[in-house]
Protein backbone atom coordinates (compact mmCIF):
# COMPACT_ATOMS: atom_id res chain seq x y z
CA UNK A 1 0.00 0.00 0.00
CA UNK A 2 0.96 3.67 -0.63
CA UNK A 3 0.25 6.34 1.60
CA UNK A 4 0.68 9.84 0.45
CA UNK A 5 1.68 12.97 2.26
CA UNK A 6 2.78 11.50 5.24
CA UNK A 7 4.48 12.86 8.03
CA UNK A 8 8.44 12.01 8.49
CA UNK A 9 7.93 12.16 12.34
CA UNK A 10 4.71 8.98 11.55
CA UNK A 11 7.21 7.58 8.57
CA UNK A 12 9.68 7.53 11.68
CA UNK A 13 7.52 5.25 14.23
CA UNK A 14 6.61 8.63 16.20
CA UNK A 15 10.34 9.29 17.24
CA UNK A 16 13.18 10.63 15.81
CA UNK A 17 16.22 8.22 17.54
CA UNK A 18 18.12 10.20 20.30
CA UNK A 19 21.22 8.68 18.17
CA UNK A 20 20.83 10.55 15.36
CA UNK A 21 22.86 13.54 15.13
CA UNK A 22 21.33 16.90 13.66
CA UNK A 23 24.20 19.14 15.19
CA UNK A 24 21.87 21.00 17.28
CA UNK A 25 18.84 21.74 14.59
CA UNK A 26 15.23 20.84 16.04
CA UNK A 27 14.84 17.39 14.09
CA UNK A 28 11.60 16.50 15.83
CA UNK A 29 9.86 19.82 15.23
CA UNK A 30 11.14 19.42 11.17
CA UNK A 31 10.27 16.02 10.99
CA UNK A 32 6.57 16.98 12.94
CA UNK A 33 5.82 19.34 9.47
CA UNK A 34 7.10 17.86 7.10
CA UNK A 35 5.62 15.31 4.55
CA UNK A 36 6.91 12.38 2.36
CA UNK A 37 5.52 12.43 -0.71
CA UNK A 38 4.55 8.31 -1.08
CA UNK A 39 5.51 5.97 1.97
CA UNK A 40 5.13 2.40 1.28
CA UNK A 41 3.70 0.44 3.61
CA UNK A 42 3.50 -3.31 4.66
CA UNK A 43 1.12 -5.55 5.63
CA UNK A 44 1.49 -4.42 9.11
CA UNK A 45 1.08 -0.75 8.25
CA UNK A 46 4.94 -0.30 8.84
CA UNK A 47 7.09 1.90 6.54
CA UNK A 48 9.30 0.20 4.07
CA UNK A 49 10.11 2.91 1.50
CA UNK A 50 9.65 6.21 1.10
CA UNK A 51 9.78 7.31 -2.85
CA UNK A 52 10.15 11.32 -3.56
CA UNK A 53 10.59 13.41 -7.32
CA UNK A 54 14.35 14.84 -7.34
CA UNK A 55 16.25 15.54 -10.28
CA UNK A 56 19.40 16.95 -8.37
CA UNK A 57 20.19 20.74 -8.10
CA UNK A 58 21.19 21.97 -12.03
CA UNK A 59 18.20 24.02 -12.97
CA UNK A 60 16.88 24.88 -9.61
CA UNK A 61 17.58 24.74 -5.69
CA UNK A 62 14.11 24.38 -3.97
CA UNK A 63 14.14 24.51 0.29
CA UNK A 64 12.11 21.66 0.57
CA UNK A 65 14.52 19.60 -1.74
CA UNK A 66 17.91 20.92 0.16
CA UNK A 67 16.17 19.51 3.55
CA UNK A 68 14.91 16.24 2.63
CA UNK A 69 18.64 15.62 1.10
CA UNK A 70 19.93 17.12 4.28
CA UNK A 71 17.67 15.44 7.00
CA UNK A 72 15.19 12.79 5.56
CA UNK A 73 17.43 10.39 3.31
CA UNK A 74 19.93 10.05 6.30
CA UNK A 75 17.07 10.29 9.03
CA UNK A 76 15.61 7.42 7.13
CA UNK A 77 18.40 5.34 6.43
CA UNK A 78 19.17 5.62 9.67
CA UNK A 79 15.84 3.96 10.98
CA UNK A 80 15.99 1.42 8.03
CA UNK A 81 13.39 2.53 5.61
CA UNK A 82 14.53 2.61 2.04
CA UNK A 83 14.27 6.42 0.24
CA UNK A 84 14.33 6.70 -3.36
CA UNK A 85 14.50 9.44 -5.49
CA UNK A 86 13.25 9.97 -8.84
CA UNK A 87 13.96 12.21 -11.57
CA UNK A 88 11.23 13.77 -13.69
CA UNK A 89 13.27 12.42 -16.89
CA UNK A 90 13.03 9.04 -15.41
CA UNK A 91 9.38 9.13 -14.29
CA UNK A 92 8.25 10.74 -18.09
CA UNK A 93 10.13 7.49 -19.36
CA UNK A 94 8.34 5.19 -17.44
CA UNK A 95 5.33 6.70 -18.43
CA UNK A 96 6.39 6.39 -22.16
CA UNK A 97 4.71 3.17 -23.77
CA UNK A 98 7.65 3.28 -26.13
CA UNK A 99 10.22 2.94 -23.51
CA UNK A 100 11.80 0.02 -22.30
CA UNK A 101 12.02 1.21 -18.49
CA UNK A 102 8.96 0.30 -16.33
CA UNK A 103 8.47 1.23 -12.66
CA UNK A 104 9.16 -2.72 -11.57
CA UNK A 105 12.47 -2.51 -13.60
CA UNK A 106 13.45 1.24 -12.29
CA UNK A 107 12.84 -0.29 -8.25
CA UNK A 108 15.31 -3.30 -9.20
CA UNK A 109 18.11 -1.18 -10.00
CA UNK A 110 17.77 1.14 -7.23
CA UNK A 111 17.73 -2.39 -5.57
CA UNK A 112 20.85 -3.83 -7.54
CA UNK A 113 22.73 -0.46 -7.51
CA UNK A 114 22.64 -0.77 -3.35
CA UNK A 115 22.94 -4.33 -2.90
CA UNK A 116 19.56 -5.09 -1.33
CA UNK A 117 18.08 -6.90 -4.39
């Protein structure tokens, strides 16, 4: 299941760890606003993998962008749950009928390229 919008503080079991380092920035009180785009869920309603639209920093620098590569992707691999970004060139050529990359393939070599397939 995919849940949208939700909350990094709920993708993060309620807590952020004590462990984590944020160098004295108010992680909690981020993580309590902001939203993951799609969190995917299993069948105990646990996050697994949280997937977001990022196509790097060439044409423009948005906040929300510079803080979910700052604090979310390590916050999350931190607690275990997978993040994966994707580009708008890759998601318009998954959409493409004519293309040969699917959403099943692009997963498996985020999978491959980290070693967790």
């Amino acid at each position: 299941r995919v849940i949208p919008f939700m909350s990094v503080l709920c993708v993060c079991g309620g807590e952020v760890p004590e462990t984590f380092s944020s160098n004295g920035f108010d992680l909690r009180a981020w993580a309590k606003v902001n939203k993951c785009l799609f969190t995917v869920v299993d069948e105990d309603d646990e996050p697994r993998m949280v997937l977001e639209f990022f196509s790097g920093f060439s044409t423009s620098v948005e906040n929300v962008d510079v803080e979910h590569q700052r604090y979310l992707k390590p916050l999350l691999n931190h607690v275990g749950i997978r993040y994966i970004t994707i580009s708008h060139a890759d998601f318009d050529e998954i959409l493409n009928p004519h293309s040969s990359l699917d959403f099943i393939s692009f997963l498996k070599d985020h999978f491959e390229e980290s070693g967790e397939y």
